[in-house]
Protein backbone atom coordinates (compact mmCIF):
# COMPACT_ATOMS: atom_id res chain seq x y z
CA UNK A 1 15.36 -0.92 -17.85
CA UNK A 2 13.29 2.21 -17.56
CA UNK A 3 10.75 2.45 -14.71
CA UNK A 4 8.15 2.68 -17.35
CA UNK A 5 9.42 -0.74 -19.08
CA UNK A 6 9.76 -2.26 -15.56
CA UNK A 7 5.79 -1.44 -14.54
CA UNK A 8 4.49 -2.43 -18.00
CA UNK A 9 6.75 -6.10 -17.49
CA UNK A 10 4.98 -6.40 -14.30
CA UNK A 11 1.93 -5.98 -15.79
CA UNK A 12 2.37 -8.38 -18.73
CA UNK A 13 3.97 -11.58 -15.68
CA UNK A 14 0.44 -10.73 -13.62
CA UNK A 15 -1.98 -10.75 -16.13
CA UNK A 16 -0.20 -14.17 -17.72
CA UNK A 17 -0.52 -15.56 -14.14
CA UNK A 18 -3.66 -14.23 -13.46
CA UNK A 19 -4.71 -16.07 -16.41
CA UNK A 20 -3.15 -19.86 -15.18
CA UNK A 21 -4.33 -19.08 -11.71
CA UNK A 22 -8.04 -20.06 -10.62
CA UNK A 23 -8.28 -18.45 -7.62
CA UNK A 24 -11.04 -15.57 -7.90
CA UNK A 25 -10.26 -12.00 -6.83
CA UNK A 26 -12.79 -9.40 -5.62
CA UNK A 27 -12.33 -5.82 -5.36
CA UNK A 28 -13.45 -3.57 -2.76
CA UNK A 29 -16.42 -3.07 -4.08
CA UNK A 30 -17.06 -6.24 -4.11
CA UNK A 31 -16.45 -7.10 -0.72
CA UNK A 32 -18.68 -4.60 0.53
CA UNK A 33 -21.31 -5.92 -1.06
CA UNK A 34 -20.50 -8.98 -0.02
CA UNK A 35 -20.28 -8.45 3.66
CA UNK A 36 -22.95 -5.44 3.42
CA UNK A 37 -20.58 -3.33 5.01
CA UNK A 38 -19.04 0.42 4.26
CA UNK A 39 -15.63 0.99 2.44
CA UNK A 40 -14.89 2.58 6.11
CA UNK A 41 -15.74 -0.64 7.99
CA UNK A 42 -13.62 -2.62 5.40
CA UNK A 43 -10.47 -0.48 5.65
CA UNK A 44 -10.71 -0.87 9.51
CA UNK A 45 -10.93 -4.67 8.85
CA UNK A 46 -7.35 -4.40 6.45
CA UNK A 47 -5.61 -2.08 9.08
CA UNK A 48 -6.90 -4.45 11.87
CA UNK A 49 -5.22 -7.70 9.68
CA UNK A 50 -8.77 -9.49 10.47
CA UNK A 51 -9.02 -10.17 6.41
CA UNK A 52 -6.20 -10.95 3.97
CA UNK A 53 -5.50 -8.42 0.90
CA UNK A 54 -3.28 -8.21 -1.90
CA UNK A 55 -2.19 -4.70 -2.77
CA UNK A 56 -1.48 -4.01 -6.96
CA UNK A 57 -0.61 -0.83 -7.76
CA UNK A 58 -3.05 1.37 -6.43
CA UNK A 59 -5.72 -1.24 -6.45
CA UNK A 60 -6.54 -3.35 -3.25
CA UNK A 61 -7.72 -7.53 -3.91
CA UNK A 62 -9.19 -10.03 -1.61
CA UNK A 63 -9.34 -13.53 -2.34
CA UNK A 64 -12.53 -14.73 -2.40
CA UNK A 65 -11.90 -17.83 -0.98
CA UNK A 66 -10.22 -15.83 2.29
CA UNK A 67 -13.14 -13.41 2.54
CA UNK A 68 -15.41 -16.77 2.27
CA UNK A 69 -13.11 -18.49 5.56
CA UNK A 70 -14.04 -14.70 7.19
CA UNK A 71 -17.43 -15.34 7.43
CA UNK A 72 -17.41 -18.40 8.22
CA UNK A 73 -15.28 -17.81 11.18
CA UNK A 74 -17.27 -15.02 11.89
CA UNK A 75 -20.51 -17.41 11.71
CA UNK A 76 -18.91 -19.64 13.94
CA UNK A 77 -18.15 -17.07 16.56
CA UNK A 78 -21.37 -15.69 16.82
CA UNK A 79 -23.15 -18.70 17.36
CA UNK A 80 -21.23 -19.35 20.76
């Protein structure tokens, strides 16, 4: 199996997955917006572990459902 036939199988198992699974992904983009911070501030949050990612490729993924337990830990913290 050529490296080309192996990344395009990959491809075809994630988006068949992606379509059975329910859990919502955000992008960086995404993230940013929601946590009104800079791509900067985010990539210091990965490299720091403080949030969960999944890496595809090139392309970077939160769960939406982690980023949501973020701030609410976050939340919680600052109220103390």
């Amino acid at each position: 199996m050529t490296l080309k036939n192996f990344s395009t199988r990959i491809r075809q198992i994630v988006g068949k997955a992606s379509a059975k699974n329910t859990e919502e992904w955000l992008d960086n983009q995404e993230v940013c917006l929601l946590l009104k911070i800079s791509p900067r501030t985010l990539q210091n949050l990965r490299d720091n572990r403080s949030i969960p990612y999944t890496r595809i490729e090139r392309k970077i993924f939160y769960n939406k459902r982690e980023i949501w337990n973020f701030i609410e830990k976050r939340n919680i913290q600052s109220k103390k």
